[in-house]
Protein backbone atom coordinates (compact mmCIF):
# COMPACT_ATOMS: atom_id res chain seq x y z
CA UNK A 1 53.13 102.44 80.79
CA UNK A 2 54.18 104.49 77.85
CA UNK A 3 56.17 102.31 75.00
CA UNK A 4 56.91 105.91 73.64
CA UNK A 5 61.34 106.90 73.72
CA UNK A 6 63.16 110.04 73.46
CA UNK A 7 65.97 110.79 71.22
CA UNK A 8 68.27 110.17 74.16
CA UNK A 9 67.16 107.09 74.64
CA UNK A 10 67.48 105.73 71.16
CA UNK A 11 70.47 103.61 69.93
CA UNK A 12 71.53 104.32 66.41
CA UNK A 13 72.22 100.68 65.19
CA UNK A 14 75.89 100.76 63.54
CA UNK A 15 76.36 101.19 60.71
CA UNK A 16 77.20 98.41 57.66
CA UNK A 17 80.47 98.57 56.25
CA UNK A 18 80.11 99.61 52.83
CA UNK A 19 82.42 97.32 50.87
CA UNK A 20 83.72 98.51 46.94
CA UNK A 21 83.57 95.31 44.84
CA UNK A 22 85.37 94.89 41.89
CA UNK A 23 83.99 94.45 38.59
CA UNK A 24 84.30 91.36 36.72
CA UNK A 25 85.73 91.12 33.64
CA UNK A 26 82.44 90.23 32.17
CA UNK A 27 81.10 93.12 33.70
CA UNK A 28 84.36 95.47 32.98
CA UNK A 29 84.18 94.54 29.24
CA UNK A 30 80.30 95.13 28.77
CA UNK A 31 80.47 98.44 30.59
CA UNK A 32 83.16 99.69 28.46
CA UNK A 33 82.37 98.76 24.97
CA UNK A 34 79.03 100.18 25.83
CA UNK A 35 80.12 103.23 26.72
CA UNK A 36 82.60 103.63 23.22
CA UNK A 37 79.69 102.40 21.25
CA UNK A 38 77.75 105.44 22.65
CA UNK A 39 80.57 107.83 22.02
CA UNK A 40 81.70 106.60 18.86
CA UNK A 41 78.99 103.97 16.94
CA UNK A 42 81.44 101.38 16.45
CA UNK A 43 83.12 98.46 18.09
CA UNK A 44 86.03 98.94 19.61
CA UNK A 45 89.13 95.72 18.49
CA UNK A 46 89.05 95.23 22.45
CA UNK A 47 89.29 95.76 25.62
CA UNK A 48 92.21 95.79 28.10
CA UNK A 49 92.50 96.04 31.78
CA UNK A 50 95.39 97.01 34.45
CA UNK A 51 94.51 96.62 38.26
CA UNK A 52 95.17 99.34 41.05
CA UNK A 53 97.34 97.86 44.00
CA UNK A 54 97.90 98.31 47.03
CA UNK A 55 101.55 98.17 48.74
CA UNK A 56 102.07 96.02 51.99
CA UNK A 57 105.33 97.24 52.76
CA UNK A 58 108.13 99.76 51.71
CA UNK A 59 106.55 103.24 51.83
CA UNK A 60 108.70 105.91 49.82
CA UNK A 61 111.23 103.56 49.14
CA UNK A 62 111.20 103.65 45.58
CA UNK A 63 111.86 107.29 44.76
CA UNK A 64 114.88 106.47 47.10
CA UNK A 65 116.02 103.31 45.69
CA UNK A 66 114.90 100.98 48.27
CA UNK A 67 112.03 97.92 48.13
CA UNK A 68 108.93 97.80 47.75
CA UNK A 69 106.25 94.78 48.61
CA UNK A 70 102.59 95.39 46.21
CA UNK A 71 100.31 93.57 45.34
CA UNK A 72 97.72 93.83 42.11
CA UNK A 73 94.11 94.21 43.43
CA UNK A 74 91.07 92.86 41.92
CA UNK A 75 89.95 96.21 41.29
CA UNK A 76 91.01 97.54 37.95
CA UNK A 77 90.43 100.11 35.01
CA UNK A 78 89.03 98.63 31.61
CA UNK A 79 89.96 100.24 28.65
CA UNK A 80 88.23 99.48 25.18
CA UNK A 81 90.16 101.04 22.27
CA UNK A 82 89.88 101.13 18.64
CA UNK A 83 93.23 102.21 16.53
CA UNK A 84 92.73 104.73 14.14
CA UNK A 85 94.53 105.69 10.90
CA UNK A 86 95.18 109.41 11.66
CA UNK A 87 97.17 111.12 15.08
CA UNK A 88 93.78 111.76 16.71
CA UNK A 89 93.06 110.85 19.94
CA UNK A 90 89.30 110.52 21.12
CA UNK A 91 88.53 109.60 25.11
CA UNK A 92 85.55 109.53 27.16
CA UNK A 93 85.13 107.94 30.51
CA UNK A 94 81.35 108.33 32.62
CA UNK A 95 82.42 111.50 34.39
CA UNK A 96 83.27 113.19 31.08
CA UNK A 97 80.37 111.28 28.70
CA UNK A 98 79.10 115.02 27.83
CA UNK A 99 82.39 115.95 26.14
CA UNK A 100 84.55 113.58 23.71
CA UNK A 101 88.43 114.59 24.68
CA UNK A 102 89.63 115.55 21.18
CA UNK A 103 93.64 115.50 20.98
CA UNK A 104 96.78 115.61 18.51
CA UNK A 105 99.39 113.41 19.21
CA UNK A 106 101.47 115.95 16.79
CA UNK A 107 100.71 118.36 19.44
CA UNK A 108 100.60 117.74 23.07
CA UNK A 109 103.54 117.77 25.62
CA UNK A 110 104.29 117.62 28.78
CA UNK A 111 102.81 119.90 31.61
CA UNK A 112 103.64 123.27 32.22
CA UNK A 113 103.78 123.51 27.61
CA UNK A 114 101.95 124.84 25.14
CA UNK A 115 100.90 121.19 24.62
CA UNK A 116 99.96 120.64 28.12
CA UNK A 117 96.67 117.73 28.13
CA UNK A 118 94.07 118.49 31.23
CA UNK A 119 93.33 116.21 33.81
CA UNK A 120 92.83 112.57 33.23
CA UNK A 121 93.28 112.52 30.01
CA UNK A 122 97.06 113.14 30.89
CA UNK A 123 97.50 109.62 31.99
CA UNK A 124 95.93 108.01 28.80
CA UNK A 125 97.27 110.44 25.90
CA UNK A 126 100.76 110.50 27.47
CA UNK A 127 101.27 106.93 27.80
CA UNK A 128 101.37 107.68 23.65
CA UNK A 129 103.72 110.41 23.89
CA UNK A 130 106.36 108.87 26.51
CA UNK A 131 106.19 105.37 24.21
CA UNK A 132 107.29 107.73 21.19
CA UNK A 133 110.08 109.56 23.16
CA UNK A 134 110.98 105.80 24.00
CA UNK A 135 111.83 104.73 20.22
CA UNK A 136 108.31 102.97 20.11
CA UNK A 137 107.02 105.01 17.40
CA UNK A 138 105.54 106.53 15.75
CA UNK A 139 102.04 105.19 16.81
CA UNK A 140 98.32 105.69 15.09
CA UNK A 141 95.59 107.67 17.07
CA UNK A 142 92.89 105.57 18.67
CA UNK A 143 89.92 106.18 20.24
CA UNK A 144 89.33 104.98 23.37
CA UNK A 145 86.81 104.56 26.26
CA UNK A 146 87.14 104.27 30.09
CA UNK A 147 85.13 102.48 32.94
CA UNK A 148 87.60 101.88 36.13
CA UNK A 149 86.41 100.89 39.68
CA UNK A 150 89.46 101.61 41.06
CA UNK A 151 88.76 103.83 44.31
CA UNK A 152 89.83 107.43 42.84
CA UNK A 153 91.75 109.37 45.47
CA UNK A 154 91.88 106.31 47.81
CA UNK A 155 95.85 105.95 47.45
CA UNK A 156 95.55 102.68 45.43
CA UNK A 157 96.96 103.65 42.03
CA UNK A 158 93.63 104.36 40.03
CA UNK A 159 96.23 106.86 37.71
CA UNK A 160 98.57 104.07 37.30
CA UNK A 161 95.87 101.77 36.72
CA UNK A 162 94.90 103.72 33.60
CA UNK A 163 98.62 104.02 32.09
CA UNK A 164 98.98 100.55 32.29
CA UNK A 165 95.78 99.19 30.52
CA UNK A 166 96.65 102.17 27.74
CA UNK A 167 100.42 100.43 27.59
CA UNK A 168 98.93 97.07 26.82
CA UNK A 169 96.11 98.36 24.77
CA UNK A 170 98.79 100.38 22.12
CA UNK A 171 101.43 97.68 22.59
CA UNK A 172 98.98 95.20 20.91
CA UNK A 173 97.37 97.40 18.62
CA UNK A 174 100.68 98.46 17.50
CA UNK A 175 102.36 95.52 17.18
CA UNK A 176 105.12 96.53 20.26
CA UNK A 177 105.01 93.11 21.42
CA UNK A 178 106.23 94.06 24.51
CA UNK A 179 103.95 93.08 27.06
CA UNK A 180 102.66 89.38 26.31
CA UNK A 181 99.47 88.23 27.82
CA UNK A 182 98.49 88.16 31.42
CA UNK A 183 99.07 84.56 31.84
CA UNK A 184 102.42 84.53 30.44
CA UNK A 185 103.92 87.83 31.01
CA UNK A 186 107.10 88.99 29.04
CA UNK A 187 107.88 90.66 32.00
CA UNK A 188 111.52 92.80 30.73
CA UNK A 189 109.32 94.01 27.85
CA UNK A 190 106.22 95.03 30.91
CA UNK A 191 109.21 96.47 32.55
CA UNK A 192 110.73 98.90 29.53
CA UNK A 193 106.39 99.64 29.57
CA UNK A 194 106.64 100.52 32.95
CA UNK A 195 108.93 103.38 32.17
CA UNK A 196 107.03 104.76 29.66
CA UNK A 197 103.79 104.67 32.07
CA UNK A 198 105.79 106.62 34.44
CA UNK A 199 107.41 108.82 32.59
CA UNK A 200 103.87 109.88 31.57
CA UNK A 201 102.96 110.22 35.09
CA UNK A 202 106.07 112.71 35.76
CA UNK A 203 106.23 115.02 33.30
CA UNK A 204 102.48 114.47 31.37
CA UNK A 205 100.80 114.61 34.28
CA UNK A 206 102.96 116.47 36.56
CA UNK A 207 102.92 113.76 39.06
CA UNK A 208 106.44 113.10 40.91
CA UNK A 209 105.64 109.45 41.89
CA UNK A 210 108.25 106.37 41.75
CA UNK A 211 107.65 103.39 39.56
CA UNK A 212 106.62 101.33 42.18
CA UNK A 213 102.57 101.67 41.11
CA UNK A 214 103.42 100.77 36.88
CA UNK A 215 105.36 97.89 38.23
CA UNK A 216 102.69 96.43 40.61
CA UNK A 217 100.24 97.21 38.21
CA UNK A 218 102.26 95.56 34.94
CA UNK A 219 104.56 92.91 36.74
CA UNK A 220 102.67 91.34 39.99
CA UNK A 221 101.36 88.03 39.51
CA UNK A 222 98.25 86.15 41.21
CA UNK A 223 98.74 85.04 44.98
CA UNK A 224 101.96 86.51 44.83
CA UNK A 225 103.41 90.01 46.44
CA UNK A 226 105.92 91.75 44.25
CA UNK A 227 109.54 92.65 45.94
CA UNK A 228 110.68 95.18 43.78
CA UNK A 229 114.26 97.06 43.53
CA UNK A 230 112.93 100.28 42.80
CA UNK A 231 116.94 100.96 42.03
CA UNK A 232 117.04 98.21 39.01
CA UNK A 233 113.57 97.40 38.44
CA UNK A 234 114.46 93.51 39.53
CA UNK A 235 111.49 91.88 40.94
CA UNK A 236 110.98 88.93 42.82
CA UNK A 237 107.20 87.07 43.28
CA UNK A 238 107.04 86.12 47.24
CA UNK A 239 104.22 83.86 47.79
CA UNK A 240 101.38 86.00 49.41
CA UNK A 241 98.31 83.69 49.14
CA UNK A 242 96.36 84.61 52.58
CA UNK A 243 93.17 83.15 52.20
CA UNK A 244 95.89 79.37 52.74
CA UNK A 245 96.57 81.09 55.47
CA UNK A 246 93.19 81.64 56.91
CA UNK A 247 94.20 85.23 56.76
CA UNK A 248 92.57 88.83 54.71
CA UNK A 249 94.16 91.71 53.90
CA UNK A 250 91.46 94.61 54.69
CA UNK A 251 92.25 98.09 52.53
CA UNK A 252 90.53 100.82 54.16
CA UNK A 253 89.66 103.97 52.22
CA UNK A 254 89.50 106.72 54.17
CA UNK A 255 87.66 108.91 51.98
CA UNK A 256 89.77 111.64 53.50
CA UNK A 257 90.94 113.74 50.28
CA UNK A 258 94.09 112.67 48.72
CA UNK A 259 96.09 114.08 45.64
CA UNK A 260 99.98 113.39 44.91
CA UNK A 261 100.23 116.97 42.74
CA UNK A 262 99.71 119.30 46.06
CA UNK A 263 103.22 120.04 46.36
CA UNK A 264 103.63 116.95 49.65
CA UNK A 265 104.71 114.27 48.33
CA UNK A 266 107.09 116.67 45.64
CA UNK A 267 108.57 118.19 48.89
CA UNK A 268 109.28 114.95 50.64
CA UNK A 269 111.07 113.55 47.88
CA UNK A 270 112.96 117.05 47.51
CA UNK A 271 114.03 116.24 50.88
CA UNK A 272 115.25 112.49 50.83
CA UNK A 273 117.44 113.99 47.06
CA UNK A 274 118.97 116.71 49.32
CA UNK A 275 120.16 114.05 52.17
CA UNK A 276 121.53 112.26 50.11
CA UNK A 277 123.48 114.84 48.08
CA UNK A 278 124.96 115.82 51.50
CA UNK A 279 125.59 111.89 52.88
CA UNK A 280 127.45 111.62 49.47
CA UNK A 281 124.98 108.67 48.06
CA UNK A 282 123.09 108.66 44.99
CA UNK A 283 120.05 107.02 47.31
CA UNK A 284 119.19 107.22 50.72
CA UNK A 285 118.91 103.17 49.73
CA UNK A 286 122.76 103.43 50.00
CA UNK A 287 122.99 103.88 53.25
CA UNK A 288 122.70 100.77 55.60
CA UNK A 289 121.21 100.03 58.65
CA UNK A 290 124.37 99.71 60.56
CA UNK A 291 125.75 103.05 59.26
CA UNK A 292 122.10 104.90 60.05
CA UNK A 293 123.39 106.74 62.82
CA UNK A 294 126.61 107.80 61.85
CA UNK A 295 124.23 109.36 59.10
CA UNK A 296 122.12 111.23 60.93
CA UNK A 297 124.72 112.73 63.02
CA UNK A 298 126.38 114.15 59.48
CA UNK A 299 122.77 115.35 58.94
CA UNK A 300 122.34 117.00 61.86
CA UNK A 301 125.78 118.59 60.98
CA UNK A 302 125.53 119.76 57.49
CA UNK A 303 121.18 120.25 57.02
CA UNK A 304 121.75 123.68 58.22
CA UNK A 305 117.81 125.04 59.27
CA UNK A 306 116.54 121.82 57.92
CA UNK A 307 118.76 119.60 59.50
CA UNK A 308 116.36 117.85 61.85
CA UNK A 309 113.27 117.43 59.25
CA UNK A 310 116.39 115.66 56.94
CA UNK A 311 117.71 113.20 59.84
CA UNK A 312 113.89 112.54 60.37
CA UNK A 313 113.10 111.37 56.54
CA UNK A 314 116.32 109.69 56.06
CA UNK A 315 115.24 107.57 58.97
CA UNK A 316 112.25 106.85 57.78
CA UNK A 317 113.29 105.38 54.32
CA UNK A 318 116.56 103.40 55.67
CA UNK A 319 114.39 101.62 58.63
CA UNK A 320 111.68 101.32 56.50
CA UNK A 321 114.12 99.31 53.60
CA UNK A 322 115.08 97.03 56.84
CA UNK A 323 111.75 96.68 57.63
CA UNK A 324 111.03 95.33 54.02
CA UNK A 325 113.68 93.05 53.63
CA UNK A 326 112.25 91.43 57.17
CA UNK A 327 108.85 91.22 56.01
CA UNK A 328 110.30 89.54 52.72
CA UNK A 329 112.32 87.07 54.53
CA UNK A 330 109.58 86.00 56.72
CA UNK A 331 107.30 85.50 53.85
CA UNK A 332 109.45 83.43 52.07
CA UNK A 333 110.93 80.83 54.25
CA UNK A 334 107.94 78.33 53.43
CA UNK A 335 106.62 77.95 56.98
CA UNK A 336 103.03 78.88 57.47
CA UNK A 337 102.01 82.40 58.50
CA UNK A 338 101.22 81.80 62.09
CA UNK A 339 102.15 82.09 65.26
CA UNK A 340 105.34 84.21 66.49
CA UNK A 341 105.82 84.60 62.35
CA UNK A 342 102.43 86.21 61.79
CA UNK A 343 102.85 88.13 65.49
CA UNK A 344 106.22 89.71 63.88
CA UNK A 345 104.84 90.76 60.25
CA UNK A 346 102.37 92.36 62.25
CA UNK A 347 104.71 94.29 64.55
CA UNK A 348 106.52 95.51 61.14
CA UNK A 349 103.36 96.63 59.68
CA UNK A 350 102.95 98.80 62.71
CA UNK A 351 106.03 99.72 63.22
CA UNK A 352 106.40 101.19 59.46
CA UNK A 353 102.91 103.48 59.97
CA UNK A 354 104.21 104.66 63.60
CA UNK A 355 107.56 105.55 61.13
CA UNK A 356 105.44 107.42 58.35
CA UNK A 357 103.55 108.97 61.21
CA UNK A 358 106.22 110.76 62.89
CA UNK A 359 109.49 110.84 60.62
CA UNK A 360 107.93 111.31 57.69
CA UNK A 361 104.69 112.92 58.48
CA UNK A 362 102.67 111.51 55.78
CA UNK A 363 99.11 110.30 57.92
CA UNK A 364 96.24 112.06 58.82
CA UNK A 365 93.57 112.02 61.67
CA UNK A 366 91.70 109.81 59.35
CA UNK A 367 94.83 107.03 59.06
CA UNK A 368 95.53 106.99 62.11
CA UNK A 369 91.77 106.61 63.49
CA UNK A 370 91.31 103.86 60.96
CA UNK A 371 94.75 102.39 62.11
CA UNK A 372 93.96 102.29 65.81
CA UNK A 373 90.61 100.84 65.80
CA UNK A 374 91.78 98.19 63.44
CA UNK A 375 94.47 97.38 65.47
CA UNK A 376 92.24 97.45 68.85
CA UNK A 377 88.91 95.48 66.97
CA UNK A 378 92.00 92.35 66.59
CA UNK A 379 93.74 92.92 63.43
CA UNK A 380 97.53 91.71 63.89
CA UNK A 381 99.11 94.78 62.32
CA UNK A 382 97.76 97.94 60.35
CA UNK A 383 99.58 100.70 58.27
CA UNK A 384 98.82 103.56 55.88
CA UNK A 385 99.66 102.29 52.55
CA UNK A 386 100.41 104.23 49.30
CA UNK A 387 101.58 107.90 49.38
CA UNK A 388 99.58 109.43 52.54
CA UNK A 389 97.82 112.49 53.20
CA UNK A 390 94.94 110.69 53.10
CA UNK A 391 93.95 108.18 50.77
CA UNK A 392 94.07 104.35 52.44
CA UNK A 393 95.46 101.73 55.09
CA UNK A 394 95.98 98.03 55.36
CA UNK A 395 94.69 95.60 58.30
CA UNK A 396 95.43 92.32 57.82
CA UNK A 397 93.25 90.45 59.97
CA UNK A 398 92.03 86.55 60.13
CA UNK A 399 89.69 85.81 57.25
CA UNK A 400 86.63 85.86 59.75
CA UNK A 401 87.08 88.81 61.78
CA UNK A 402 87.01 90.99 57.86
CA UNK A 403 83.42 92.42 58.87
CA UNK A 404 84.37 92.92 62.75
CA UNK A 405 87.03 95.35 62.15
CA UNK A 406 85.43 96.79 59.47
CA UNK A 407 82.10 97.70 61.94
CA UNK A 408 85.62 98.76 64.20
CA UNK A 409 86.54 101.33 61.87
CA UNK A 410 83.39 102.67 61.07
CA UNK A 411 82.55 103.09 64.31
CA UNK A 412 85.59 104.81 65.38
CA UNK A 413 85.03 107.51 62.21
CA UNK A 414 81.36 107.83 63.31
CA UNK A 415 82.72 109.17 66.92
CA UNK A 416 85.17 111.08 65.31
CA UNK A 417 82.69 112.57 63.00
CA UNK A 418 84.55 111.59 59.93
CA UNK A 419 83.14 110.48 56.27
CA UNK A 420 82.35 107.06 56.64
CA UNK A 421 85.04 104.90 55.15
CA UNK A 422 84.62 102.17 52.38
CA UNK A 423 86.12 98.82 52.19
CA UNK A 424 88.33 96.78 49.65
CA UNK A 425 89.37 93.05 49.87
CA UNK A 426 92.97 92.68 48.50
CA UNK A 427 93.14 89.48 46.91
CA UNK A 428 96.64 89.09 45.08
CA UNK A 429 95.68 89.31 41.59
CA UNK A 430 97.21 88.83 38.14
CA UNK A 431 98.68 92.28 36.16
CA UNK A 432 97.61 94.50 33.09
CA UNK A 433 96.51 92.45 29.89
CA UNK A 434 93.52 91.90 27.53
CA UNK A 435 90.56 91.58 29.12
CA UNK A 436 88.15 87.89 28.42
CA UNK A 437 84.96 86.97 29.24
């Protein structure tokens, strides 16, 4: 008898989820000063960090005035930086070692000017420029060198990430004393930072985002999800420390392209200003729960052609704000995270992606896949996370089932046909601040 199979009768093994660790900060500081010694022969006076995050809860809220719920991930951009005594700034990062960046912080400006900076430099260089236009200057040059292992593209704030560690990088160097270290966080001074960082991201880079990514990435503390009143900037630390629990928060990267400048996430928020002009609100935060449908029936009114794609956003961002404050609420009235509690923060969790998925139309095949087969492989509730169209979603799942779902998911993309997704843990972690062995 033959031992000899045939393709059809061969089983592929599945495959191993391939998991994105974050770098150390032993790791993160020798990988960057290496790089700016290669660029620049010198030392640089240090190197500083922010983290990408990852939100649980409160998906374009904060454009809107609503809530948000991040957290800080493990998984950050280092920064080393040397001040200089001229306006010159010099950057490199591994994807651009070839070329030194070469600007004049006399002469750049925001985009769609003369003074217009390319690409990622954007979010480094115009960090500089908002600061200035803030009463913070005027500031020296620097040169400066990147390493990040933020996920680019994976909806996790890798852009935000690098505004933040060039806030806290210039606010020491310059003496802003703004920020305070990471262990004892000024955090009104992080929070008159975080409008510089996204100021930089509007009109530098040309991104329309809310501040809810600067915040997470400057104000979150370890163990601890941020509530944030995207409205005032308030923030409140709600204890978020899962692993207690017995519990994981799984961040899926879909790998499925992802890019905040396309012209979506500019028209959604285009569409939330104009329901509100016509509702007569400065924020679609304004309008609560038990006035929603009274609303939507003016919407359906007064939108004119667009009336039902209005009623269908505004929706979205008032039951989404409810859904928030829930999730808050349950998270901070000290009993564990079990049981008919844990069953409900799941149900909101799904409940908000079903929301982005149809009223806001946000997801894509590869969400959605990625939310399904979480949910089915046992994870108690799943959801996109960050601005769509790609980019990443959130299981959270008990602390030993992390590498079931995970083979779930890849599974599911490997029927589907799609890119094989990577994997993040999300451990609450601590915010933007000089990085130490």
């Amino acid at each position: 008898m033959s031992d000899l199979t045939t393709d059809a009768d061969a089983v592929t093994p599945p495959a191993v989820p391939d998991f994105s660790p974050a770098l150390t900060n032993e790791k993160g500081i020798a990988q960057a000063t290496a790089l700016f010694h290669e660029a620049f022969g010198a030392d640089p006076d240090g190197v500083w960090y922010a983290p990408g995050r990852v939100n649980i809860i409160g998906e374009h809220t904060d454009y809107n005035g609503g809530l948000a719920l991040p957290i800080a991930l493990p998984h950050r951009a280092f920064l080393a930086l040397r001040r200089r005594d001229d306006r010159t700034v010099r950057l490199i990062s591994p994807q651009t070692r070839e070329a030194v960046d070469v600007l004049d912080l006399d002469a750049i400006g925001p985009k769609g000017t003369p003074g217009e900076v390319p690409h990622w430099a954007a979010y480094i260089a115009g960090v500089a420029w908002a600061l200035e236009r803030d009463g913070l200057g005027p500031l020296p040059g620097f040169d400066a060198a990147l390493v990040s292992c933020v996920p680019l593209g994976a909806g996790l704030s890798s852009s935000a990430a690098l505004e933040c560690a060039t806030s806290v990088a210039l606010d020491e160097i310059a003496g802003l004393a703004l920020a305070g270290p990471a262990d004892a966080p000024a955090d009104a001074g992080r929070a008159r930072l975080v409008t510089s960082c996204v100021r930089a991201e509007n009109e530098m880079a040309g991104a329309p985002t809310g501040g809810m990514d600067q915040s997470a990435s400057l104000r979150c503390r370890a163990g601890h999800a941020l509530e944030l009143d995207c409205r005032d900037g308030e923030a409140v630390h709600v204890p978020f420390d899962l692993a207690a629990e017995g519990l994981a928060l799984l961040v899926i990267d879909t790998r499925a392209k992802h890019s905040l400048a396309d012209g979506q996430y500019g028209a959604r928020r285009s569409a939330c200003e104009r329901a509100a002009e016509i509702l007569g609100v400065e924020f679609l935060a304004d309008i609560a729960p038990e006035r929603l449908e009274e609303a939507l029936a003016t919407l359906r009114e007064r939108g004119g052609e667009e009336a039902e794609l209005l009623v269908a956003r505004a929706r979205h961002v008032v039951t989404e704000i409810a859904r928030t404050v829930e999730l808050v609420s349950l998270l901070s009235d000290g009993s564990p995270l079990a049981g008919e509690k844990l069953a409900r923060v799941g149900e909101l969790m799904d409940a908000s992606h079903e929301s982005l998925r149809v009223d806001y139309e946000v997801t894509c095949p590869e969400l959605d896949v990625a939310v399904e087969a979480a949910r089915a492989a046992g994870a108690h509730g799943a959801r996109m996370t960050g601005g769509g169209f790609g980019g990443s979603a959130i299981a959270l799942v008990d602390a030993g089932r992390v590498d079931d779902v995970a083979r779930a998911v890849v599974a599911a993309y490997a029927r589907e046909g799609f890119t094989p997704p990577a994997f993040l843990d999300a451990v609450p972690s601590a915010p933007a601040g000089r990085a130490t062995a």
